[in-house]
Protein backbone atom coordinates (compact mmCIF):
# COMPACT_ATOMS: atom_id res chain seq x y z
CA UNK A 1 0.00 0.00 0.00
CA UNK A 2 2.70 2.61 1.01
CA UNK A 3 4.34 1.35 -1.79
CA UNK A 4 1.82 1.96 -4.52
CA UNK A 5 1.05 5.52 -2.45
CA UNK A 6 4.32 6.86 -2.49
CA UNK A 7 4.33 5.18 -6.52
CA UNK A 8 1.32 7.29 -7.07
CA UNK A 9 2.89 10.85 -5.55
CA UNK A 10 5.90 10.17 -7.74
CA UNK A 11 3.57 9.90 -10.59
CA UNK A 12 2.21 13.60 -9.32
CA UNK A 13 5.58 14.91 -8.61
CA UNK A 14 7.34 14.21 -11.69
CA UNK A 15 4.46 16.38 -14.11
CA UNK A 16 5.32 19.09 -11.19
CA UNK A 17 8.51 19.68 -11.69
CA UNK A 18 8.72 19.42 -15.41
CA UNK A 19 6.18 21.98 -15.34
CA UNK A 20 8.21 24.27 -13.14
CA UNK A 21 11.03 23.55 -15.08
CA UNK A 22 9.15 24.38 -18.38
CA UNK A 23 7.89 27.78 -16.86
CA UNK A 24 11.06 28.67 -15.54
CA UNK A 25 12.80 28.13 -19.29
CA UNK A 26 9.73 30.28 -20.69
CA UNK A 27 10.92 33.02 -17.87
CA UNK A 28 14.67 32.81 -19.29
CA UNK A 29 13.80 32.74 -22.83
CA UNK A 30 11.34 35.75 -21.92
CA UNK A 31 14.21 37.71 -20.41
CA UNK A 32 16.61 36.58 -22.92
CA UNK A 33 14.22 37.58 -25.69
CA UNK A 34 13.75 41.14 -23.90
CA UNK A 35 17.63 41.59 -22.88
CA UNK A 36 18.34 40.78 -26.89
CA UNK A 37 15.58 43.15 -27.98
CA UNK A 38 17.19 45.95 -26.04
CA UNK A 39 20.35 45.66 -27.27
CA UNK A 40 19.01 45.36 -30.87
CA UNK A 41 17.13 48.75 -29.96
CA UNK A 42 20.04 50.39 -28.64
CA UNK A 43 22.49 49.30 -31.23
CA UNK A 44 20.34 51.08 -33.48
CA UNK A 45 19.94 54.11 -31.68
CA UNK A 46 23.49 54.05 -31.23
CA UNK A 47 24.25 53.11 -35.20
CA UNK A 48 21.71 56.08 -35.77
CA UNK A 49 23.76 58.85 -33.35
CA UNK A 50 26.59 57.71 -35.00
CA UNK A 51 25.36 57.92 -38.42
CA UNK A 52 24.06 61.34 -37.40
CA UNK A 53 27.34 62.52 -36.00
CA UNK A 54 28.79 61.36 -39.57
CA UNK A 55 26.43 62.80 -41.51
CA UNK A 56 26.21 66.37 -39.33
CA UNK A 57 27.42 69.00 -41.15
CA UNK A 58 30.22 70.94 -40.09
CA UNK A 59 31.91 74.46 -41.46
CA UNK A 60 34.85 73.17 -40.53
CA UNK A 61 35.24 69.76 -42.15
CA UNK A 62 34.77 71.94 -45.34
CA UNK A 63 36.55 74.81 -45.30
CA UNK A 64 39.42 74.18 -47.29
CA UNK A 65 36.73 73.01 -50.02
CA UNK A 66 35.20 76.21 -49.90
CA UNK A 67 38.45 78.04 -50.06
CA UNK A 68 40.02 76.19 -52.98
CA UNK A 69 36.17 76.60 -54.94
CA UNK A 70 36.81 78.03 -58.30
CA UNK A 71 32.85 79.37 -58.11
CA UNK A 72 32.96 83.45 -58.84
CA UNK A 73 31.53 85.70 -56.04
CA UNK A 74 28.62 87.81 -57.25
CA UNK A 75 28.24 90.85 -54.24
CA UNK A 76 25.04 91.62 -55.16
CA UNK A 77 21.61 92.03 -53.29
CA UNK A 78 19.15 89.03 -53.98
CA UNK A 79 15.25 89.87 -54.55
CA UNK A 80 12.28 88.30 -54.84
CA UNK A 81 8.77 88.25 -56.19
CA UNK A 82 5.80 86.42 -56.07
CA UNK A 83 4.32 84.25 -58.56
CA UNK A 84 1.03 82.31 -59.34
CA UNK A 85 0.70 81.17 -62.93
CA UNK A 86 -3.28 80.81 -62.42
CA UNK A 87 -3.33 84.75 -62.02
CA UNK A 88 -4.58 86.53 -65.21
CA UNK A 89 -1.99 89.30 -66.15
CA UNK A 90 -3.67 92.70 -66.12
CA UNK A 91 -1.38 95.91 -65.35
CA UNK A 92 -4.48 97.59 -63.77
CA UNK A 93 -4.92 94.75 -61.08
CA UNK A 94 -2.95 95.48 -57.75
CA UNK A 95 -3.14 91.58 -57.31
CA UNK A 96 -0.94 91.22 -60.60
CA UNK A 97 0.94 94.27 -59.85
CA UNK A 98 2.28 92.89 -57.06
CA UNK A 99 3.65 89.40 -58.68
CA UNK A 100 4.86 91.18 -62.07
CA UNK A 101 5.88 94.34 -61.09
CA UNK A 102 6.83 94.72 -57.80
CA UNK A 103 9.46 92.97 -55.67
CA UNK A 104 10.97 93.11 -52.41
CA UNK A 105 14.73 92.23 -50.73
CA UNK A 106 14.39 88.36 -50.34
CA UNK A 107 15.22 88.79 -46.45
CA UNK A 108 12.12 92.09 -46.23
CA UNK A 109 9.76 90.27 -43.76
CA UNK A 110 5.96 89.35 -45.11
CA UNK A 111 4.33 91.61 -42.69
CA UNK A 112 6.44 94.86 -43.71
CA UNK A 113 5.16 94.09 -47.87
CA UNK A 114 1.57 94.59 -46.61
CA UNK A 115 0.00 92.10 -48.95
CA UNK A 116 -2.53 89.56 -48.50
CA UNK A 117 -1.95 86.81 -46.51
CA UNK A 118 -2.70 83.87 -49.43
CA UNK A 119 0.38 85.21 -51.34
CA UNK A 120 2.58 83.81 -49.07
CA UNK A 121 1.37 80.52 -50.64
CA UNK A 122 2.27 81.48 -53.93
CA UNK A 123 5.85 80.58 -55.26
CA UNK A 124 9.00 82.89 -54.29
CA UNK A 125 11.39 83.30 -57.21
CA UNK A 126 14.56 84.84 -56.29
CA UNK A 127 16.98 86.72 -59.01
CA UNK A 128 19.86 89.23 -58.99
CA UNK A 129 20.48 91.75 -61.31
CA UNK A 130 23.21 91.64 -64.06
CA UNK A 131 23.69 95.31 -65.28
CA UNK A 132 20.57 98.19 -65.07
CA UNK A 133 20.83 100.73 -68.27
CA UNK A 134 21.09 104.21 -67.96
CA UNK A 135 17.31 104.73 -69.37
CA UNK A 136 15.83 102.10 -67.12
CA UNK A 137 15.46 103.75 -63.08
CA UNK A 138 15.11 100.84 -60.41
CA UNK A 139 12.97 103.24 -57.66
CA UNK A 140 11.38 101.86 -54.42
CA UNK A 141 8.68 103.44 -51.71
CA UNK A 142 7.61 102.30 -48.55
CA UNK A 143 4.48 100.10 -48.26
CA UNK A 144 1.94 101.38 -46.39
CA UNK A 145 -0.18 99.75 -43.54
CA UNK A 146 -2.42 97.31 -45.41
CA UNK A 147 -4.16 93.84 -44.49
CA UNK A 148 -3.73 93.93 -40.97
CA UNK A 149 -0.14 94.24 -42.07
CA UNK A 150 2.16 96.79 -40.60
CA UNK A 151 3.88 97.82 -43.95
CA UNK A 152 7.26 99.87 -44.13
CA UNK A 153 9.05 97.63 -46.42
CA UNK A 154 10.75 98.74 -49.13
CA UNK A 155 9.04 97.60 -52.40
CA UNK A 156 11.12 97.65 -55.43
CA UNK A 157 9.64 98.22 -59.54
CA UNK A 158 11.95 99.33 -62.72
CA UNK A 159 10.66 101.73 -64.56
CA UNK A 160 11.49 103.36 -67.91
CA UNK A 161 10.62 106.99 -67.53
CA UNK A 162 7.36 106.97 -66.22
CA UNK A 163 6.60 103.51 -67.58
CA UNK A 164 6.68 100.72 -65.42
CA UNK A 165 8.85 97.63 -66.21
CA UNK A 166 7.59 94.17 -65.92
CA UNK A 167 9.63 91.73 -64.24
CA UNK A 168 9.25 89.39 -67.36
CA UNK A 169 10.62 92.02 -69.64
CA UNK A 170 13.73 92.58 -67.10
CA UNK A 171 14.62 89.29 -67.85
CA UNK A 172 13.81 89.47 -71.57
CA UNK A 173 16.24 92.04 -71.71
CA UNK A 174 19.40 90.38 -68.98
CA UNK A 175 18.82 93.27 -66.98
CA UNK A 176 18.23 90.30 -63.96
CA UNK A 177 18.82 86.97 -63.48
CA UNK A 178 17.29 83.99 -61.58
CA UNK A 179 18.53 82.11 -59.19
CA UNK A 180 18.36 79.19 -56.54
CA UNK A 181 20.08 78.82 -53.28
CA UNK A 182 22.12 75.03 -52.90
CA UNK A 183 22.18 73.96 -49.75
CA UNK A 184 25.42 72.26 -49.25
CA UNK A 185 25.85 69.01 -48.41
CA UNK A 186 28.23 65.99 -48.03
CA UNK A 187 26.45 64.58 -51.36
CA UNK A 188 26.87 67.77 -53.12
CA UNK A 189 30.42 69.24 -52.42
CA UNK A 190 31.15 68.53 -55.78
CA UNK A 191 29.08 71.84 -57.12
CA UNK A 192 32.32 73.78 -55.39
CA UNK A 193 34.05 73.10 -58.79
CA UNK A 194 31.31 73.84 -61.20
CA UNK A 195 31.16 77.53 -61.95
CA UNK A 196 29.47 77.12 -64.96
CA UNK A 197 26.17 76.51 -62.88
CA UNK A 198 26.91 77.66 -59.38
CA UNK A 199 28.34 80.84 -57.64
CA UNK A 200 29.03 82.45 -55.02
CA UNK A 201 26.51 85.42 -53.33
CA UNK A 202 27.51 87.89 -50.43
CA UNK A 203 25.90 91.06 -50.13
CA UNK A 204 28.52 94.18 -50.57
CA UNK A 205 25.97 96.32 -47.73
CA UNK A 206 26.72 93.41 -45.20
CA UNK A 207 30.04 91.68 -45.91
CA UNK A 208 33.49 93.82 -47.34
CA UNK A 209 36.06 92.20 -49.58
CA UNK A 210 39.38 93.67 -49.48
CA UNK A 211 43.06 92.64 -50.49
CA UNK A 212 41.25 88.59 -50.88
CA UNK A 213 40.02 88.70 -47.48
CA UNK A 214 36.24 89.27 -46.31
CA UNK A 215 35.28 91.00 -43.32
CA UNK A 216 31.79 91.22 -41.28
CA UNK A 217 31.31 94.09 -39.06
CA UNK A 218 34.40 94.94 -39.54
CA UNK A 219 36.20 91.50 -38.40
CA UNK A 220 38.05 89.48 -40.59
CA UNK A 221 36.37 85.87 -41.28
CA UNK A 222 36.53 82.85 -43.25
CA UNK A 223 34.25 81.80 -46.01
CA UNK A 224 33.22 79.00 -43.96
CA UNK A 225 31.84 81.18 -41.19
CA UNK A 226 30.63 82.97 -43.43
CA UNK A 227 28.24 80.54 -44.82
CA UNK A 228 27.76 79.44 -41.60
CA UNK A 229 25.98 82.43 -40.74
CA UNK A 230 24.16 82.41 -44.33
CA UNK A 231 25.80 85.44 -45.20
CA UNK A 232 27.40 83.88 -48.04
CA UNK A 233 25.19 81.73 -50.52
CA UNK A 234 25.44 79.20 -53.16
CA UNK A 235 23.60 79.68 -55.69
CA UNK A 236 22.24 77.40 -59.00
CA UNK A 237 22.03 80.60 -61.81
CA UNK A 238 20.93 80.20 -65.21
């Protein structure tokens, strides 16, 4: 009897411990499978600081590219208009007027043009100007308080005598130029060496160039700062 008792609690015992033992190896394998996750996760977000501190881009690292460019500097201002294609051209419309004839300083801020806020939608094409002739007379005013808007930017139009100019007709005749700012980047450094397409932009009122160095405020600085402080621009020109 104690014999088949003691037969029968082994029989009990036995599906006991394998049970434990099974529970306990889902436990490890749970743990193992969360320790392994973790490091998978924080290999990555180390592989992705790393990749970021490769990738970040740094004046420095590319200085001596900038220096040794053969892009030309153009020290000129760089302007900008507005421009939606669906809007009919008419000369007497102040809604035209203000994408064909006027233009601003690219860095004038919205509220000083005093202009509807929906044109801030439209599309911002930047140019420079090449050479103005004697007959032609680039003249600016201050806009007034309009829209909500503050106003007292300058706002810029050509004008031959009394005649205004259209911006399309500048162009027609070289008096400007469009452009597009590059941003640099470790995929692109190799627009340094293509003047052809590229140049350089600094504006004369804010940075001075004298005996091949440039100065801002006064201080001597290198390119590279320079364009650090987006005082210098590359630009994709016609």
């Amino acid at each position: 009897m104690f014999k088949r008792f003691f037969s029968k609690k082994r029989e009990i015992e036995i599906p006991e411990e394998i049970k434990s033992q099974e529970e306990n190896q889902n436990v490890e394998e749970v743990i193992i499978e969360k320790v392994e996750t973790e490091a998978t996760e924080n290999e990555a977000v180390e592989n992705k600081e790393s990749e970021n501190e490769e990738t970040k881009f740094e004046p420095n690292k590319i200085d001596w590219l900038i220096n040794d460019s053969i892009l030309t500097f153009i020290p000129r201002e760089l302007y900008m208009h507005y421009w939606d294609s669906a809007t009919e051209k008419n000369l007497q419309d102040p809604s035209w007027q203000n994408q064909g004839v006027f233009f601003w300083n690219n860095n004038e801020p919205f509220e000083r043009k005093s202009l509807p806020e929906f044109f801030e939608n439209y599309e911002k094409k930047l140019f420079v100007f090449n050479e103005v002739p004697d007959y032609i007379s680039l003249v600016s005013a201050k806009a007034i308080p309009w829209f909500g808007m503050p106003g007292e930017g300058d706002k810029f139009c050509l004008r031959y005598d009394e005649t205004p100019i259209t911006i399309e007709e500048a162009h027609k005749l070289n008096i400007i130029n469009y452009v597009k700012i590059v941003e640099l980047n470790y995929d692109n450094l190799g627009i340094l060496n293509d003047r052809d397409n590229y140049a350089f932009l600094f504006n004369p009122n804010e940075v001075q160039y004298q005996n091949q160095l440039f100065y801002l405020n006064g201080e001597k600085i290198s390119l590279a700062e320079l364009y650090q402080k987006k005082k210098l621009l590359v630009l994709a020109v016609e």
